[in-house]
Protein backbone atom coordinates (compact mmCIF):
# COMPACT_ATOMS: atom_id res chain seq x y z
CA UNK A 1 139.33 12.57 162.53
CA UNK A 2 139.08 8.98 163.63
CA UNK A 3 137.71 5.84 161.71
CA UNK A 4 136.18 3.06 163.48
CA UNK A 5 135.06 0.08 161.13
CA UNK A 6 134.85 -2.29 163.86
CA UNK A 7 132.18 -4.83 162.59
CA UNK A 8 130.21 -5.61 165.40
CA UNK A 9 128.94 -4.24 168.39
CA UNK A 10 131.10 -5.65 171.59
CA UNK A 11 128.54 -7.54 174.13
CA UNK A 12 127.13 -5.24 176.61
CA UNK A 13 125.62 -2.37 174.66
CA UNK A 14 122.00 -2.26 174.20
CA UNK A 15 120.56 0.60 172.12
CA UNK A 16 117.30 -0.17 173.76
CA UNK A 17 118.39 0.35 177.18
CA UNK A 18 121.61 1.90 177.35
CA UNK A 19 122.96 4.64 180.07
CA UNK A 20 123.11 8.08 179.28
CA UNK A 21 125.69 9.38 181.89
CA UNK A 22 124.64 12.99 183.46
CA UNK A 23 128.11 14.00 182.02
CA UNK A 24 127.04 13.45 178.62
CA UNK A 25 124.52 16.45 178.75
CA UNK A 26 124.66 19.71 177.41
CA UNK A 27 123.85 21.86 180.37
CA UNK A 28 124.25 25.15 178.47
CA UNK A 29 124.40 26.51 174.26
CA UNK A 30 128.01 25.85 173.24
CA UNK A 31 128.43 29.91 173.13
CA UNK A 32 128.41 29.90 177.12
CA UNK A 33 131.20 26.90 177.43
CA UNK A 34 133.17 29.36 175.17
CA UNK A 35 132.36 27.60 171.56
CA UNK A 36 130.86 29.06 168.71
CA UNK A 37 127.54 27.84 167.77
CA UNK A 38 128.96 25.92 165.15
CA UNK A 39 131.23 24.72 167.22
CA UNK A 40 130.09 21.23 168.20
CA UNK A 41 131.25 18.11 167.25
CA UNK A 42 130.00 15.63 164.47
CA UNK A 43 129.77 12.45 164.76
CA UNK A 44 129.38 10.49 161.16
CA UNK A 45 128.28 7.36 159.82
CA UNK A 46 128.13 5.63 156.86
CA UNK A 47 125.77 3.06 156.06
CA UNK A 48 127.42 1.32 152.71
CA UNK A 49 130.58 0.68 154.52
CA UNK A 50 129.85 0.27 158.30
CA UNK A 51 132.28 3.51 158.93
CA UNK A 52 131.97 5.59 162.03
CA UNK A 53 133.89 9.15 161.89
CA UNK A 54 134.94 12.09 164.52
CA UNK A 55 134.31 15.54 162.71
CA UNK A 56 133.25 19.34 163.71
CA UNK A 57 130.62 20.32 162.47
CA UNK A 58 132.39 22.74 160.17
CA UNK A 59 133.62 19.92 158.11
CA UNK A 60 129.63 19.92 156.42
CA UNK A 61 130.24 21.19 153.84
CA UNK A 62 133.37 19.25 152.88
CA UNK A 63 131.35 15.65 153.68
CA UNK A 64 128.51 16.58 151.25
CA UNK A 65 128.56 16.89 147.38
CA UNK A 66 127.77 18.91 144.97
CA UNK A 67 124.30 18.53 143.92
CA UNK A 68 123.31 16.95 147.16
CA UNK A 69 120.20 18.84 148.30
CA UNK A 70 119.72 19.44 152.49
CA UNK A 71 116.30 20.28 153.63
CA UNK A 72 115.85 22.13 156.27
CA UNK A 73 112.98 23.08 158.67
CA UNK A 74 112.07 27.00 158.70
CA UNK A 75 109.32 26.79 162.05
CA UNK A 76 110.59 29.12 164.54
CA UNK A 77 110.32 28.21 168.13
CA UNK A 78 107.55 29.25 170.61
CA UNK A 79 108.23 30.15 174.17
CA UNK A 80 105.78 27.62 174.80
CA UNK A 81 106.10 27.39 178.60
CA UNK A 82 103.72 29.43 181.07
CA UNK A 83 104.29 29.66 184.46
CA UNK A 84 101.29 29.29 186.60
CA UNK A 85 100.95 29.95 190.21
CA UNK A 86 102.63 27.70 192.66
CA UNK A 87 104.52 25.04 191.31
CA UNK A 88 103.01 24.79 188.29
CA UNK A 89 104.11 25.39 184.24
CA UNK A 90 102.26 24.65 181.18
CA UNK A 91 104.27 23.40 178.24
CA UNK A 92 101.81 24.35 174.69
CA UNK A 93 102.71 21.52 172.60
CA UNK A 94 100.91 21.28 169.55
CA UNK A 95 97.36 23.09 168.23
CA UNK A 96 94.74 20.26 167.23
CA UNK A 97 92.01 20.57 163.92
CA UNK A 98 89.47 22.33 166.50
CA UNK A 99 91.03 25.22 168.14
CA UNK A 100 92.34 22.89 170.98
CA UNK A 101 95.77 22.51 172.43
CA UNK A 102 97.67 19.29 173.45
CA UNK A 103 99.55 20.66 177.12
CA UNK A 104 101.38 19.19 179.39
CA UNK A 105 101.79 20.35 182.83
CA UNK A 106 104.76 20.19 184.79
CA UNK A 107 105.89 20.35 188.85
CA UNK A 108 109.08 23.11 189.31
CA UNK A 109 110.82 22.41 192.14
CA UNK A 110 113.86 23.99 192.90
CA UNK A 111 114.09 25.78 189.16
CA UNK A 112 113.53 22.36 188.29
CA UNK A 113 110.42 20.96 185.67
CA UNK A 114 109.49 17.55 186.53
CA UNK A 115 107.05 16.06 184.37
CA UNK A 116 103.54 14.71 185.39
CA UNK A 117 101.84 17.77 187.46
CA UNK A 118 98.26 17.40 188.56
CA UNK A 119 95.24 17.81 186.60
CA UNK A 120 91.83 16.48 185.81
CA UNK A 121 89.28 17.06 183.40
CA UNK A 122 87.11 20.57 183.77
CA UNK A 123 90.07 22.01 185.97
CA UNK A 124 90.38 25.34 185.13
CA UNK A 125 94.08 27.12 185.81
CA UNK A 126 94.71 30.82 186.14
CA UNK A 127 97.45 32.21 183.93
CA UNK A 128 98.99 34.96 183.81
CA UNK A 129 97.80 38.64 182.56
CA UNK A 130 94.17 36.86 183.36
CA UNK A 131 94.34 34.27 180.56
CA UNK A 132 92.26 31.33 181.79
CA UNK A 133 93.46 27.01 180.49
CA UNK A 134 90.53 24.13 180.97
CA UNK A 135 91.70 21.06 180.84
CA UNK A 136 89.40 18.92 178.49
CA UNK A 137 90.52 15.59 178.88
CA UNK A 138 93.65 13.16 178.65
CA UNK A 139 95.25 13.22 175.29
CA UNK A 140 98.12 10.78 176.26
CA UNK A 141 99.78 9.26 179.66
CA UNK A 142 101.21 13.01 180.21
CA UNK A 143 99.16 15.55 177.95
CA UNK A 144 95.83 17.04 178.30
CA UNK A 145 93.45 18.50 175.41
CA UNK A 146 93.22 21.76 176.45
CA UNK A 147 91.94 25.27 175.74
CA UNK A 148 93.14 28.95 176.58
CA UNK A 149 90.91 31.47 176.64
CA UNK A 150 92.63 33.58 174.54
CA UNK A 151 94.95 33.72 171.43
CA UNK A 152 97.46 31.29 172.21
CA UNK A 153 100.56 32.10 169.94
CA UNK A 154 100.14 35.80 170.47
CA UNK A 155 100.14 35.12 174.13
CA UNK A 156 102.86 33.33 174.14
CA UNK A 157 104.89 35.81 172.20
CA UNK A 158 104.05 38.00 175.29
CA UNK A 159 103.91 36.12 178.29
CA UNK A 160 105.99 32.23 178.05
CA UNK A 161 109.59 31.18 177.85
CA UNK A 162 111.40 28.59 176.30
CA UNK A 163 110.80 25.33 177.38
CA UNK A 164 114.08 23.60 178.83
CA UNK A 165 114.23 20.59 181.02
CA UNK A 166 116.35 19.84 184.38
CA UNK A 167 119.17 19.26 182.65
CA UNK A 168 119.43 23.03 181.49
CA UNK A 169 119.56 24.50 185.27
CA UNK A 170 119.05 28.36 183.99
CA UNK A 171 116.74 29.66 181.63
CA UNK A 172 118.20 30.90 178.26
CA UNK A 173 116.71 33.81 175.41
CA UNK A 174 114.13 32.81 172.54
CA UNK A 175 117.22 33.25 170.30
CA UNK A 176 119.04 30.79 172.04
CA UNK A 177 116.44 28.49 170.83
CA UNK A 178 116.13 29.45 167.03
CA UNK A 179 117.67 28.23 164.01
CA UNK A 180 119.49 30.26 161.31
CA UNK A 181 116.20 28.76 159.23
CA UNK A 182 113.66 30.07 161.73
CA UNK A 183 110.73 31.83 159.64
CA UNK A 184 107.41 30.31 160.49
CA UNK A 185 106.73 30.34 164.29
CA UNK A 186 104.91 27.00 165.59
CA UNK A 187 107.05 24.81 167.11
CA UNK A 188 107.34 24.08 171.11
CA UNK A 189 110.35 23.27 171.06
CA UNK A 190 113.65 24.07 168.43
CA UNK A 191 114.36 21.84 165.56
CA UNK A 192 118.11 21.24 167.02
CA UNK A 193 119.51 19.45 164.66
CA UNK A 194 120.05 22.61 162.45
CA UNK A 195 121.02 24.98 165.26
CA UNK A 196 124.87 24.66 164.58
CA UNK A 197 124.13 26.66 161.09
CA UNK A 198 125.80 29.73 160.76
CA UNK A 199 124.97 32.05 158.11
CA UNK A 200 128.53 31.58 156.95
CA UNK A 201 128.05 27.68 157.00
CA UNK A 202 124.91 28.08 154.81
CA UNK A 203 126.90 29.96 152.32
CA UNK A 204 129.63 27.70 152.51
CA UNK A 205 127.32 25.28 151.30
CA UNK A 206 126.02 26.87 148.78
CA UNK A 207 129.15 27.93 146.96
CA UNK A 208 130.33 24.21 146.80
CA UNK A 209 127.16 23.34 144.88
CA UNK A 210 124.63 22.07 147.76
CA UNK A 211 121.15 22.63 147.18
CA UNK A 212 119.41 23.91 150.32
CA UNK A 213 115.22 23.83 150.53
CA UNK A 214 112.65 24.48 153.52
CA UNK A 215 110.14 22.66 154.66
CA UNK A 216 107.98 23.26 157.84
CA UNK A 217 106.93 21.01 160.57
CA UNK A 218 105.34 22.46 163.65
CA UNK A 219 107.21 20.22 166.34
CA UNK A 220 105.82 19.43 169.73
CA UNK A 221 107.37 18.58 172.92
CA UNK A 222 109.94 16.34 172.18
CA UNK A 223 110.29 14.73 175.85
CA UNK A 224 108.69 11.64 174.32
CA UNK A 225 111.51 9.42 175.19
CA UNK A 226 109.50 6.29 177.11
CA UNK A 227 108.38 4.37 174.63
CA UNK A 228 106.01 7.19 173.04
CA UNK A 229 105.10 7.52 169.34
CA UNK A 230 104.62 11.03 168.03
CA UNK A 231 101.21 12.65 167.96
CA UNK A 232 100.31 14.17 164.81
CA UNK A 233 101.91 17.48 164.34
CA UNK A 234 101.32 20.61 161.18
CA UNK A 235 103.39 20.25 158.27
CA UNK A 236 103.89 21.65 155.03
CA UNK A 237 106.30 20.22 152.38
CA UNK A 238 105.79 23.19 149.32
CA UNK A 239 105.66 22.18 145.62
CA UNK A 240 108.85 23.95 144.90
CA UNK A 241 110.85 21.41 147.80
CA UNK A 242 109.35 18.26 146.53
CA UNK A 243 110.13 18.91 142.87
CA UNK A 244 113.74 19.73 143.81
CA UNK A 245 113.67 16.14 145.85
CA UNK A 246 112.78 14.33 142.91
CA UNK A 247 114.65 16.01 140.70
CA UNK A 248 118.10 15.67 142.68
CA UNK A 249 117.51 11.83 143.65
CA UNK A 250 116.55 11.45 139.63
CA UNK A 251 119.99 12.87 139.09
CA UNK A 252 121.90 10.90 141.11
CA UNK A 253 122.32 13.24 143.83
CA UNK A 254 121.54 12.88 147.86
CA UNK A 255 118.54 14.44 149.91
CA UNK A 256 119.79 15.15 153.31
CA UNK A 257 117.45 15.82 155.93
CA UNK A 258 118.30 18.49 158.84
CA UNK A 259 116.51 16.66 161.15
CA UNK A 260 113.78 14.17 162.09
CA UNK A 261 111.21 16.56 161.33
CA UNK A 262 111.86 16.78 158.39
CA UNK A 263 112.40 13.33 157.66
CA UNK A 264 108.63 12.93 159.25
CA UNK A 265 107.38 15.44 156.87
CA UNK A 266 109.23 14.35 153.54
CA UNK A 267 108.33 10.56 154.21
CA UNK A 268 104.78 11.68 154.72
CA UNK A 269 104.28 13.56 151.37
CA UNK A 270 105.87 10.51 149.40
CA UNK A 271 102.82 8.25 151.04
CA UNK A 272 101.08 7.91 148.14
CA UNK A 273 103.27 7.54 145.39
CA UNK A 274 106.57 6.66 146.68
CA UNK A 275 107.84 9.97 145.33
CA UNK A 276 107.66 13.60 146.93
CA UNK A 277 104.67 15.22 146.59
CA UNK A 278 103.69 18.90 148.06
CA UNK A 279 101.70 18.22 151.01
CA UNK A 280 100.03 19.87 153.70
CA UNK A 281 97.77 18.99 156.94
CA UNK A 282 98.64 17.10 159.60
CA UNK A 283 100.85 13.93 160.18
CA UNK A 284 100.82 11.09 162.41
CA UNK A 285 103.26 9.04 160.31
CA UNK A 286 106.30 7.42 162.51
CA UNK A 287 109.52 5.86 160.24
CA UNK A 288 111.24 2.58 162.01
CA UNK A 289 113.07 0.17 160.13
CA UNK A 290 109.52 -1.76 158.99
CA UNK A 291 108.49 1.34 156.79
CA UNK A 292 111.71 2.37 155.57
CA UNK A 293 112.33 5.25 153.85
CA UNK A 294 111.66 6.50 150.49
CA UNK A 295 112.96 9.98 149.35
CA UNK A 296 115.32 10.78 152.43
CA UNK A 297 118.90 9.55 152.08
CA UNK A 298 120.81 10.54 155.22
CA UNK A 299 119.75 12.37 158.25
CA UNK A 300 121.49 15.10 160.33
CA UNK A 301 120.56 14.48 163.59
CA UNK A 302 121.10 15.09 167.18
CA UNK A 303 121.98 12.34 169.68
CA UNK A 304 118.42 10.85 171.61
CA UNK A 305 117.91 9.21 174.74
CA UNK A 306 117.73 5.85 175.47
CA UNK A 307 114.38 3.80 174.28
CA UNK A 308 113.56 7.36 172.41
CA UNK A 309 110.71 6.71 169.35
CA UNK A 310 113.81 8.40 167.32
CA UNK A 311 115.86 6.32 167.60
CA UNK A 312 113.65 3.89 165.31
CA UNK A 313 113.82 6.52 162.96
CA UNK A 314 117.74 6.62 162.81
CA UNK A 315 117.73 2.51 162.43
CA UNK A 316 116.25 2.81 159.53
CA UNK A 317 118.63 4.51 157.78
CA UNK A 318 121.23 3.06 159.71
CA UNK A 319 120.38 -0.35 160.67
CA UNK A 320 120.41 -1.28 164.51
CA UNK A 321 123.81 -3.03 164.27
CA UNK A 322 125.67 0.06 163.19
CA UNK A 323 123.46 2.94 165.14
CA UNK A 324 124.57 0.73 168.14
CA UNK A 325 128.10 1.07 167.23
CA UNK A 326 127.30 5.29 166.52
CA UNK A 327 126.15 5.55 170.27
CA UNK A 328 128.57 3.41 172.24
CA UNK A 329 131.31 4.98 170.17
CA UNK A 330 129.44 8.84 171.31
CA UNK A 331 129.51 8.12 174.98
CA UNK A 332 133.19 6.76 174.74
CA UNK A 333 134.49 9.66 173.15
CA UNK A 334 132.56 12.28 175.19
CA UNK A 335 130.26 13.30 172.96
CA UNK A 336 127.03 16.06 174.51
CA UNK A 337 123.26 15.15 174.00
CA UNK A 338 120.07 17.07 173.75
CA UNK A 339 119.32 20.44 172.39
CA UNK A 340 122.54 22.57 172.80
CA UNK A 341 125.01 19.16 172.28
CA UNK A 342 126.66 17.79 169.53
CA UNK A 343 125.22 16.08 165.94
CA UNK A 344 125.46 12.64 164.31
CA UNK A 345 125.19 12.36 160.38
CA UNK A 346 124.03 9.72 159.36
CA UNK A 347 125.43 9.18 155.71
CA UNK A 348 123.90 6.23 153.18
């Protein structure tokens, strides 16, 4: 492990607009470039002091304390991308109050899924086994209201893959794409923050004296890296979890999130009374720096592209000065972004 306390960020980074080299991207899970899945490396902060640390991610359970408590998402991932004819895919993002879905279509060339296909409200595309998508109108600058004409989670379970992006050049199996915490299907695309978790890891934990608890959040298609504020997505934060928040941070001890999910849903239920609350429905609530945050301590997170509405998140439990510091200090040492790289925890 390595220590940098380094007060200030030298001139020339910009978290706002900094370059993600292609190098830095996980191409493939850590199991195919001979790792275990807990086998990634950890990058940790530390907000009190201004400390940045190298770790694997098996040191956990040896960074938190006993009586911490780490909430963790339990939605399982979809296989929320249908390929229609041509050059065309579907990515099923997130179900809306009335039946409808937000989509977004995307262009493969060459195995590859650019973003932005065609479209236009009333167009009607053929999928698959005879299922039938309208297009309803533009939700956003890429996705479209839109309804199936059947079931769509039971026809996804039958006819769609995982969604991956061109940086993943080969499609990979559903499990490849669910966490150890995976119980409530919903989500298009995985919670990775808590897909290094081993069974052994979550025991690990659990015999030093961590408190683990689920949440869900039903997350959509995180490619909302340009400037984009998450839609509202399903949540549910159950009376059991938000009594065990309270009770923990009355005691002294630290929630952890596993992930921005959950630090969307926890943040949510603690709206109206600044304390956790169970709490169900949907969520359009987006943490920065402004709002704060109220019952999360520290976050377990992956590493986000540039100008990425998560990274707000991470500022405010880091501050900008010091997250700046966290992702210079990640692209110096080699460190591998997106869904199958490495994790940054982000310690008060």
């Amino acid at each position: 492990m390595t220590v940098d306390v380094g007060p200030v960020t030298p001139p020339g980074f910009s978290l706002a607009d900094f370059t993600l080299p292609a190098d830095r991207e996980a191409h493939d899970p850590p199991e195919a470039r001979g790792l275990a899945r807990d086998g990634v490396r950890m990058l940790v902060s530390r907000a009190a002091s201004g400390e940045i640390g190298h770790h694997a991610f098996g040191d956990l359970p040896g960074l938190l304390l006993p009586g911490d408590l780490l909430v963790v998402n339990d939605t399982g991932t979809l296989p929320a991308q249908v390929r229609a004819a041509g050059e065309l895919a579907v990515h099923f993002s997130t179900p809306l109050p009335d039946g409808a879905w937000l989509v977004e279509l995307r262009q493969v060339k060459n195995k590859i899924n650019m973003p932005n296909g065609p479209g236009f409200p009333g167009q009607v595309i053929d999928l698959p086994a005879g299922a039938v998508l309208t297009l309803m109108s533009k939700a956003t600058s890429r996705l479209w209201r839109a309804r199936l004409s059947v079931a769509v989670v039971p026809y996804l379970l039958r006819h769609g893959v995982p969604i991956r992006y061109s940086y993943v050049p080969r499609d990979w199996p559903l499990p490849s794409y669910q966490t150890v915490f995976a119980r409530k299907p919903g989500s298009a695309e995985m919670p990775s923050a808590s897909r290094p978790f081993t069974h052994a890891m979550v025991t690990e934990l659990v015999t030093r004296g961590v408190l683990i608890a689920p949440l869900t959040l039903h997350a959509g298609v995180s490619s909302l890296e340009a400037d984009e504020d998450p839609y509202p997505e399903p949540h549910d934060v159950p009376p059991a979890t938000a009594r065990l928040v309270n009770y923990v941070r009355a005691h002294g001890g630290r929630v952890i999130a596993a992930g921005t999910t959950v630090v969307r849903a926890l943040e949510t239920s603690a709206l109206r009374t600044g304390a956790a609350e169970p709490s169900a429905g949907w969520t359009s609530y987006v943490v920065t720096p402004e709002t704060g945050v109220t019952v999360a301590d520290g976050l377990l997170t992956g590493l986000h592209e540039p100008r990425s509405s998560h990274l707000r998140m991470l500022a405010a439990f880091a501050g900008p000065e010091l997250l700046s510091r966290c992702y210079e200090a990640a692209i110096a040492s080699g460190y591998l972004w997106h869904e199958f790289g490495d994790v940054h925890l982000l310690l008060p």
